[in-house]
N, C-alpha and C. Protein backbone atom coordinates (compact mmCIF):
# COMPACT_ATOMS: atom_id res chain seq x y z
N UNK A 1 0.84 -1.17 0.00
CA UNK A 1 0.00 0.00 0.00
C UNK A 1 0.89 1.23 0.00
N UNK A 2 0.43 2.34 -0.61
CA UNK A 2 1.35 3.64 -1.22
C UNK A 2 0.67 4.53 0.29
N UNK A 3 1.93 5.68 0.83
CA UNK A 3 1.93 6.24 1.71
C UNK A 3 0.65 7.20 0.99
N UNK A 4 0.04 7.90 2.67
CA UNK A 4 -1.23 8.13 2.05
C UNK A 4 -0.79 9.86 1.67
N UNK A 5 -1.66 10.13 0.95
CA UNK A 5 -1.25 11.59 0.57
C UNK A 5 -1.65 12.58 1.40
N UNK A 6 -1.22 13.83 1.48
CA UNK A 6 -1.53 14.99 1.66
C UNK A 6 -3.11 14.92 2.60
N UNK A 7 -3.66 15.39 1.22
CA UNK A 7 -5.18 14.85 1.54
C UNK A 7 -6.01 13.96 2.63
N UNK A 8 -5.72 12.47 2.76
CA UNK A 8 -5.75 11.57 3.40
C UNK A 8 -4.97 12.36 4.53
N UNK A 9 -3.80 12.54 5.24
CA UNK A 9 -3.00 13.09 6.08
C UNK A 9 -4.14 13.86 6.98
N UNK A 10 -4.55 14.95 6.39
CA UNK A 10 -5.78 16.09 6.57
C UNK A 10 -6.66 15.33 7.24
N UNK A 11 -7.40 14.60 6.91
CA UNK A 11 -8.35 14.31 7.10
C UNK A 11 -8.17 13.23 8.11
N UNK A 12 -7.48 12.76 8.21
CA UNK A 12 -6.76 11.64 9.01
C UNK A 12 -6.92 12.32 10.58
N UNK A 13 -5.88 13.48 10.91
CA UNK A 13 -5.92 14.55 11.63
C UNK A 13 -7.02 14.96 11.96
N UNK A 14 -7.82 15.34 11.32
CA UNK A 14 -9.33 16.33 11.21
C UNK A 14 -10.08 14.67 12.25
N UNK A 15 -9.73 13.67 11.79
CA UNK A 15 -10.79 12.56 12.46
C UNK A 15 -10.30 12.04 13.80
N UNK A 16 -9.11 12.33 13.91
CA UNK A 16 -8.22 12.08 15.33
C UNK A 16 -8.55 13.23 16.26
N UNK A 17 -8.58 14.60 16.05
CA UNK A 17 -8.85 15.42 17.10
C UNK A 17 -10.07 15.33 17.53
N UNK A 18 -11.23 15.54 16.35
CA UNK A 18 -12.73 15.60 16.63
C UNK A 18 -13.24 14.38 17.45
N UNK A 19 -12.50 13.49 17.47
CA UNK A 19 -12.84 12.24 18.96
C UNK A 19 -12.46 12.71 20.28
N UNK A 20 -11.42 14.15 20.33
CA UNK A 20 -11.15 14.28 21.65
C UNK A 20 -11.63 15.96 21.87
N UNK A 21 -12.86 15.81 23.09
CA UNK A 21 -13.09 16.80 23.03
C UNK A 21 -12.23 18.39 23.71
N UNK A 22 -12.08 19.51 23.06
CA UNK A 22 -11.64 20.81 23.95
C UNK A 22 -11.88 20.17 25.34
N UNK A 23 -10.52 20.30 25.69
CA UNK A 23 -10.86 20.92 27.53
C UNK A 23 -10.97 19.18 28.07
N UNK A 24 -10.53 18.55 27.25
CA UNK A 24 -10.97 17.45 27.80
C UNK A 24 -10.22 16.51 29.02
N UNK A 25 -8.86 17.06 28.99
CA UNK A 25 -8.24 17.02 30.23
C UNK A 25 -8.69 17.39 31.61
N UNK A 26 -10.16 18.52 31.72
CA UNK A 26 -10.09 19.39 32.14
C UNK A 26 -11.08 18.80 33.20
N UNK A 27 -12.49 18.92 32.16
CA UNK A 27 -13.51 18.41 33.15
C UNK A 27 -14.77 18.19 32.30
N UNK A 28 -13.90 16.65 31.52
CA UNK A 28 -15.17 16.11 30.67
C UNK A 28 -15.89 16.53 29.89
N UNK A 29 -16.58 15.99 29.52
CA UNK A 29 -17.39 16.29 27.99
C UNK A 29 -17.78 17.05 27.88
N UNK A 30 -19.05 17.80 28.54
CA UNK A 30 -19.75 18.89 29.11
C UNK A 30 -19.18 19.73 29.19
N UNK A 31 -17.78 19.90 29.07
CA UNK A 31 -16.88 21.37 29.06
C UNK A 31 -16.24 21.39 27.83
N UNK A 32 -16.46 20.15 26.98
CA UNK A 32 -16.50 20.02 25.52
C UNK A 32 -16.76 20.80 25.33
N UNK A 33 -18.12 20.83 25.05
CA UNK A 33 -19.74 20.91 24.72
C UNK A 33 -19.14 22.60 24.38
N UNK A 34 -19.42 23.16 25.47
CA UNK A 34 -19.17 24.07 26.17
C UNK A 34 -18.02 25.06 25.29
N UNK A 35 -17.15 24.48 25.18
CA UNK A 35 -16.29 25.61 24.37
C UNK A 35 -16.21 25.00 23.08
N UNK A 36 -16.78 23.81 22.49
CA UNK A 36 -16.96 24.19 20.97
C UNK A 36 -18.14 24.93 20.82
N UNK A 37 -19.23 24.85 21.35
CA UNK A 37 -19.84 26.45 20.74
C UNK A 37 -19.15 28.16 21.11
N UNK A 38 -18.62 27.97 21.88
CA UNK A 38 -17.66 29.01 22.46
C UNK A 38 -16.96 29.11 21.49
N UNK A 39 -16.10 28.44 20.54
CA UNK A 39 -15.29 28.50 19.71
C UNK A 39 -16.35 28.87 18.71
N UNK A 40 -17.09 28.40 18.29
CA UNK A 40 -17.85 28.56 17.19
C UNK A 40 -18.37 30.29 17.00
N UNK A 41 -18.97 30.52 18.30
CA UNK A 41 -19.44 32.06 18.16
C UNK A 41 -17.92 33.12 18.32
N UNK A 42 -17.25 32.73 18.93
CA UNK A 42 -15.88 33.61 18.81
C UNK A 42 -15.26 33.66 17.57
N UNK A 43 -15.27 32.28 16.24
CA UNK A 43 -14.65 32.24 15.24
C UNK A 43 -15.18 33.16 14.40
N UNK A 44 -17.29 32.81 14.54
CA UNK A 44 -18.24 33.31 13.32
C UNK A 44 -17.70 34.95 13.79
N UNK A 45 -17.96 35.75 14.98
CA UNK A 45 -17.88 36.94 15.32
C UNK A 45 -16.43 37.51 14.81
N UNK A 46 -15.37 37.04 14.84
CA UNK A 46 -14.44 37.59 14.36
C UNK A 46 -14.32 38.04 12.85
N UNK A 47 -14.75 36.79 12.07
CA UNK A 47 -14.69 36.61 10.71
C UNK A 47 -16.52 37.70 10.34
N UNK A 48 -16.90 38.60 11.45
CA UNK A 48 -17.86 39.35 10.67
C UNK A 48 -18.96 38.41 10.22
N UNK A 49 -19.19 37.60 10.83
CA UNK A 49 -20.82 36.46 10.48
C UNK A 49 -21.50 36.46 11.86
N UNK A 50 -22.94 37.02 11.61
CA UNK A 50 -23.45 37.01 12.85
C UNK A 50 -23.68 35.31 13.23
N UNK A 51 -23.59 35.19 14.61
CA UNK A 51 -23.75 34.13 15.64
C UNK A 51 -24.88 33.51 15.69
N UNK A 52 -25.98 33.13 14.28
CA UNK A 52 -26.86 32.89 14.69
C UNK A 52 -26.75 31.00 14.69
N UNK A 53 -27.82 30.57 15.21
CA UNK A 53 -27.79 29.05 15.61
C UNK A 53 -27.55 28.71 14.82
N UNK A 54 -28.69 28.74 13.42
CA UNK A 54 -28.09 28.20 12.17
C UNK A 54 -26.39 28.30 11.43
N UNK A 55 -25.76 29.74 11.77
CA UNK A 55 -24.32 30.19 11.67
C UNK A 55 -23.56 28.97 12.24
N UNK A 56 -23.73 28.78 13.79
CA UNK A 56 -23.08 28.09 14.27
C UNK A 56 -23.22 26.55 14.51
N UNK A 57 -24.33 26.04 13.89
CA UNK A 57 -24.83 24.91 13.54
C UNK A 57 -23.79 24.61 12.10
N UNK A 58 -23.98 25.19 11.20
CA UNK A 58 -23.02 25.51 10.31
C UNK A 58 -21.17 25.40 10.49
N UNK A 59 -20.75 26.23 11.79
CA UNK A 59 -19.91 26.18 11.71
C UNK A 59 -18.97 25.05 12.17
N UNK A 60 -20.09 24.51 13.06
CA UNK A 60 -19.65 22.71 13.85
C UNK A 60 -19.55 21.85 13.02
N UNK A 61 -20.57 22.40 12.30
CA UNK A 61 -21.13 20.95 11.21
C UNK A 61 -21.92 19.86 12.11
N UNK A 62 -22.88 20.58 12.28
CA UNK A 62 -23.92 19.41 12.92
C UNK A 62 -25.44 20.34 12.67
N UNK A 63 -26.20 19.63 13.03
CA UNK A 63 -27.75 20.35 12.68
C UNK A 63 -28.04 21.32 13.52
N UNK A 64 -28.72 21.72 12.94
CA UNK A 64 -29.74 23.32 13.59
C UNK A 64 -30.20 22.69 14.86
N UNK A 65 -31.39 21.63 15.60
CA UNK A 65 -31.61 21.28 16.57
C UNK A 65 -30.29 20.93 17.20
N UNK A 66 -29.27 20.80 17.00
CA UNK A 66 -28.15 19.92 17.95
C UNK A 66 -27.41 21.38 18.19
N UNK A 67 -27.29 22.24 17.37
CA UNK A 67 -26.57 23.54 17.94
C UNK A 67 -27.62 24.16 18.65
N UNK A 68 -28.85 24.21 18.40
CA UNK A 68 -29.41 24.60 19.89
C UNK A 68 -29.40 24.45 20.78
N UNK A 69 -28.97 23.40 21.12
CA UNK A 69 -29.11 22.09 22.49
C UNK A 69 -27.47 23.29 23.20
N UNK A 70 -26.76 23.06 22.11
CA UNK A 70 -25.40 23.65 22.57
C UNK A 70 -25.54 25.35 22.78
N UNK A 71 -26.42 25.77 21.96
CA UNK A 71 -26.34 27.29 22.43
C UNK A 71 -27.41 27.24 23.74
N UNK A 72 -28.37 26.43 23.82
CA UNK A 72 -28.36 26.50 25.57
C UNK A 72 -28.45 26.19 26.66
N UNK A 73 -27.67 25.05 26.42
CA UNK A 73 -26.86 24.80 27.54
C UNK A 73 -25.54 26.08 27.79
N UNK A 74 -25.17 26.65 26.70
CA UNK A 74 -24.24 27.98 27.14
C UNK A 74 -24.70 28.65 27.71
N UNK A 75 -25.67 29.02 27.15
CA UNK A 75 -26.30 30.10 27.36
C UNK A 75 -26.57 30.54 29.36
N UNK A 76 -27.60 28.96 29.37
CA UNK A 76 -27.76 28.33 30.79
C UNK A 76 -26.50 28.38 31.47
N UNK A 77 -25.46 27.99 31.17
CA UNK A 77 -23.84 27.89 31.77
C UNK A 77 -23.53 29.44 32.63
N UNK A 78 -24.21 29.98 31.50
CA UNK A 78 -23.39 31.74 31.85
C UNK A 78 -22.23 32.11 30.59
N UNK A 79 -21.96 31.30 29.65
CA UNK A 79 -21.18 31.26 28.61
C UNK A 79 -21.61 32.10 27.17
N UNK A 80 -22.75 32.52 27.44
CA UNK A 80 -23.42 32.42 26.40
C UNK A 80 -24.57 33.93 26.52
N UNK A 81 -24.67 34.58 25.84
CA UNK A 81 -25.85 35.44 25.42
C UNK A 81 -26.57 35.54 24.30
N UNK A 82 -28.11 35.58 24.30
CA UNK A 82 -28.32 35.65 23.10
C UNK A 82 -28.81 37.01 22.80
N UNK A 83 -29.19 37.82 21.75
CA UNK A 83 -29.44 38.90 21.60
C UNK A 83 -30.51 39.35 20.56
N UNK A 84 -31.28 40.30 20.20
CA UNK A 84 -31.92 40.93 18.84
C UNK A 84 -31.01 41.24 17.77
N UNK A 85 -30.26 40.55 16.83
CA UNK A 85 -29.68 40.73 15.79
C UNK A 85 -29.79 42.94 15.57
N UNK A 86 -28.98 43.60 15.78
CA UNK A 86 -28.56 44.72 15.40
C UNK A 86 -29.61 45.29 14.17
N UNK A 87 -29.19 44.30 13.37
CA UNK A 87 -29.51 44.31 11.52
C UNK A 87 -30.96 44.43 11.24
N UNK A 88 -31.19 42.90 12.13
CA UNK A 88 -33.01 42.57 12.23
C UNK A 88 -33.25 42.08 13.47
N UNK A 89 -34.49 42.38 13.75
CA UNK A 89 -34.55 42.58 15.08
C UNK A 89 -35.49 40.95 15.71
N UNK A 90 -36.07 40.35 14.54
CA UNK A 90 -36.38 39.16 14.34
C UNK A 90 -35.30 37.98 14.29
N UNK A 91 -33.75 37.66 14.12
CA UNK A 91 -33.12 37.30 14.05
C UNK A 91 -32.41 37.42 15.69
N UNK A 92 -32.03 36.21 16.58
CA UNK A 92 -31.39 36.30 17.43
C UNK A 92 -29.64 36.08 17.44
N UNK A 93 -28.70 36.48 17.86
CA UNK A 93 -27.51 36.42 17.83
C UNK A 93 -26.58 35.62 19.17
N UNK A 94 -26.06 34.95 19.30
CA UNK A 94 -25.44 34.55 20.16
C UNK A 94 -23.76 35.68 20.55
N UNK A 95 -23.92 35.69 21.88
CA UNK A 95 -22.53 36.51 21.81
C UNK A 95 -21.56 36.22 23.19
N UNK A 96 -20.47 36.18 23.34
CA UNK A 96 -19.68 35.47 24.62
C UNK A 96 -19.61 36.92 25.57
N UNK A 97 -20.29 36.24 26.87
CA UNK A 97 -20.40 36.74 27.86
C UNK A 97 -18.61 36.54 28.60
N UNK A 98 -18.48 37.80 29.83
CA UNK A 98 -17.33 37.15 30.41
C UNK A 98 -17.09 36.08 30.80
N UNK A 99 -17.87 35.40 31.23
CA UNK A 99 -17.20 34.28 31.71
C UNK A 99 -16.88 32.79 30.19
N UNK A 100 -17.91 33.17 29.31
CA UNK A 100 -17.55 32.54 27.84
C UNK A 100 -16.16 32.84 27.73
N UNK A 101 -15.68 34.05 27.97
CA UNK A 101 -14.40 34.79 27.20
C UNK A 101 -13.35 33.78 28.19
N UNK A 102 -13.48 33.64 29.74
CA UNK A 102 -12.54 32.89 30.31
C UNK A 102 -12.36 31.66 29.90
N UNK A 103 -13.57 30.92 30.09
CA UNK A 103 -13.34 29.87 29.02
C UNK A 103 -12.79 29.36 28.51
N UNK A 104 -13.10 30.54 26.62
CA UNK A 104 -12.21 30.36 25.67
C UNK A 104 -10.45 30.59 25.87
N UNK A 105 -10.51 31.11 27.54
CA UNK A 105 -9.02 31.40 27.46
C UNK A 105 -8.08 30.36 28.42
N UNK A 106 -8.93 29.95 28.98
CA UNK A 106 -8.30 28.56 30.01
C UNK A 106 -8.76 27.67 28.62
N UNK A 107 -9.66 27.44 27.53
CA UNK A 107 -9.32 26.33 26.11
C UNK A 107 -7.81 26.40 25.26
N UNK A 108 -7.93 27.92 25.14
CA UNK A 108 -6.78 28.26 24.40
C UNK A 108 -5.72 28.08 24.83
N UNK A 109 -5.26 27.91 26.56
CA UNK A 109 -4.46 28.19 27.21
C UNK A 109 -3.83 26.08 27.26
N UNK A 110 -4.84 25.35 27.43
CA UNK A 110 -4.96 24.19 26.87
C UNK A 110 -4.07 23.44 25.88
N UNK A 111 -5.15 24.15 24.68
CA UNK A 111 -4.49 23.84 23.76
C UNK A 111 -3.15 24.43 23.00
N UNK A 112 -2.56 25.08 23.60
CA UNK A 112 -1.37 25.71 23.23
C UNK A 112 -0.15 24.71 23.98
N UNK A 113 -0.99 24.17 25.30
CA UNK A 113 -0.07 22.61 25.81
C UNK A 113 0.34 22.29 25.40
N UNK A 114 -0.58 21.32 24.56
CA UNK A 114 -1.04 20.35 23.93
C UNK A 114 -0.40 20.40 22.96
N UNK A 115 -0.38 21.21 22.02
CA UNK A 115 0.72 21.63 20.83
C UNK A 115 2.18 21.38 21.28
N UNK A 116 2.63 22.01 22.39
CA UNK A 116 4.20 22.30 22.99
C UNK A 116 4.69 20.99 23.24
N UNK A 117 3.62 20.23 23.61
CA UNK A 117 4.38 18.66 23.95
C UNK A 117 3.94 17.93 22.82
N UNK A 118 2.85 17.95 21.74
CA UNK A 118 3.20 17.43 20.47
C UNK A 118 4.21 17.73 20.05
N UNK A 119 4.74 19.03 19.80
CA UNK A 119 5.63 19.49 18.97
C UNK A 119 6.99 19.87 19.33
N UNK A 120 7.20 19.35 20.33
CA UNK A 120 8.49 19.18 21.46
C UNK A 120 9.80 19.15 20.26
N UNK A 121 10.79 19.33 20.66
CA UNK A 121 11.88 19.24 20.17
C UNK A 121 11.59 20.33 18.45
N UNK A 122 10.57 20.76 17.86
CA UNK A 122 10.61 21.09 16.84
C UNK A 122 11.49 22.90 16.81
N UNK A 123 11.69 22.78 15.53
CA UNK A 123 12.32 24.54 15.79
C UNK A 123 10.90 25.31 15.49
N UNK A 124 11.58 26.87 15.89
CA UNK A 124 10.34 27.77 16.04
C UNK A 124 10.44 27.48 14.78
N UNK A 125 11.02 27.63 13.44
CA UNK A 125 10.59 27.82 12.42
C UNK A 125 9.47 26.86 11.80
N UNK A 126 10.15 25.47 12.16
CA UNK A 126 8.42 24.08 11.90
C UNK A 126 7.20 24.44 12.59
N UNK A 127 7.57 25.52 13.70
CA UNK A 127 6.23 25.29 14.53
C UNK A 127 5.44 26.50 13.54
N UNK A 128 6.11 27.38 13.18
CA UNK A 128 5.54 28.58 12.48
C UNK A 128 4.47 28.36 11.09
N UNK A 129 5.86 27.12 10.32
CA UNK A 129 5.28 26.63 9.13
C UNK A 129 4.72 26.40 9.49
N UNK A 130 3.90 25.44 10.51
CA UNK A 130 3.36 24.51 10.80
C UNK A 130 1.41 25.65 10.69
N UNK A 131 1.90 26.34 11.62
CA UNK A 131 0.58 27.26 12.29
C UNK A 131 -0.04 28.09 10.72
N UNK A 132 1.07 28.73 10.18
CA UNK A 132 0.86 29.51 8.86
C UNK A 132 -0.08 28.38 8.10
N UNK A 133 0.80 27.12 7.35
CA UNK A 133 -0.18 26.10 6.38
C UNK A 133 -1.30 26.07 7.32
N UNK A 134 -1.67 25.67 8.49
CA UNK A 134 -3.01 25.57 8.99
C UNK A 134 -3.91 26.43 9.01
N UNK A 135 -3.45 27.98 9.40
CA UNK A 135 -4.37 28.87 9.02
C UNK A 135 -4.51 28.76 7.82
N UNK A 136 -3.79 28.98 6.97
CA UNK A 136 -4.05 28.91 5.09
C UNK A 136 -5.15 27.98 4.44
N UNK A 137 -5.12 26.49 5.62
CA UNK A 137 -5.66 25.78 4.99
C UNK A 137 -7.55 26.16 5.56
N UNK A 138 -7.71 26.62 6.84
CA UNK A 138 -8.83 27.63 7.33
C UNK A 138 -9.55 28.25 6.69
N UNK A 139 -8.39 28.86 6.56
CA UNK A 139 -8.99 30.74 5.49
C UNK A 139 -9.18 29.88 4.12
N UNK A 140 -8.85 29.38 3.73
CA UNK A 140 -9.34 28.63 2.22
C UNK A 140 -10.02 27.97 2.17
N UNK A 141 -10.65 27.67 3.65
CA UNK A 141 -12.11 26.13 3.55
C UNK A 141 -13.22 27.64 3.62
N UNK A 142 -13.00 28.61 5.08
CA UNK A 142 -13.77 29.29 4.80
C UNK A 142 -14.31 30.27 3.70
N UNK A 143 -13.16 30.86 2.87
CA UNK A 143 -13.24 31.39 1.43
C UNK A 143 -14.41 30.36 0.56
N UNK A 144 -13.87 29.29 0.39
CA UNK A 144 -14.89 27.88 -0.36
C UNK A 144 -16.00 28.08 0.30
N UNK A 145 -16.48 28.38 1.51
CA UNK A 145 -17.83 27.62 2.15
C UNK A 145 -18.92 29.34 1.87
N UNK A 146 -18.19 30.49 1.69
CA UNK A 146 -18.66 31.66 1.80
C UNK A 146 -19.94 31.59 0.92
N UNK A 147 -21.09 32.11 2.10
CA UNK A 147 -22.21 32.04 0.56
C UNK A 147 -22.95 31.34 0.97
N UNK A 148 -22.74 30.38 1.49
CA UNK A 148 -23.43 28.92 2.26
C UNK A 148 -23.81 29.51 3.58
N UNK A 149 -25.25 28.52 4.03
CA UNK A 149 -25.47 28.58 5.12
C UNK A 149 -26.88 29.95 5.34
């Protein structure tokens, strides 16, 4: 059998992390839960896409009923606000409350570990390549997906 490509590699990766949830060192599933919609409304809000369920149903990749479940239980958490869309006032928005924001920063704080002891012994320069191709490969799924949703 021929080494697998590129492609395969990706996706390989993409199916190894998504079995282990954020935070999962931390305190179980439920704090999963918890900061992938956290991640989700912090990603859509940055990139200028309002936070709505469907947005972030979208951005998990799972259904409209299952990102509800997750926007509230946040919501319920204290992680989570929802709001009257600015734009339309019929449209609700999800948006990270402080304690969402800690959260995302004891996740981030996590996963930046998690990286340091994967990537142990590497030079700054692999770790750089490393971060650059991944954003690239991001910004080019999201470029592709624009429009959708």
């Amino acid at each position: 059998m021929s080494e697998a490509g590129p492609g395969q590699v990706l996706f390989a990766f993409v199916r190894h992390w998504a079995r282990r949830s954020p935070g999962s060192d931390l305190q179980g599933t439920e704090r999963g839960r918890l900061v992938l919609v956290a991640e989700a409304v912090h990603s859509l809000t940055r990139r200028g896409v309002a936070a709505t369920v469907n947005a972030i149903a979208h951005e998990i990749g799972i259904d409209q009923s299952g990102a509800s479940r997750l926007v509230k239980g946040a919501t319920e958490a204290g992680h989570l606000t929802m709001r009257a869309s600015q734009t339309d006032a019929r449209r609700r928005e999800a948006a990270l409350t402080p304690s969402g924001h800690v959260l995302l920063e004891q996740a981030h704080h996590w996963q930046e570990e998690v990286f340091d002891r994967l990537a142990e012994g590497w030079s700054e320069q692999r770790r750089l390549a490393f971060q650059r191709a991944m954003t690239d490969l991001i910004d080019r799924s999201h470029d592709s997906h624009a429009g959708e949703g």
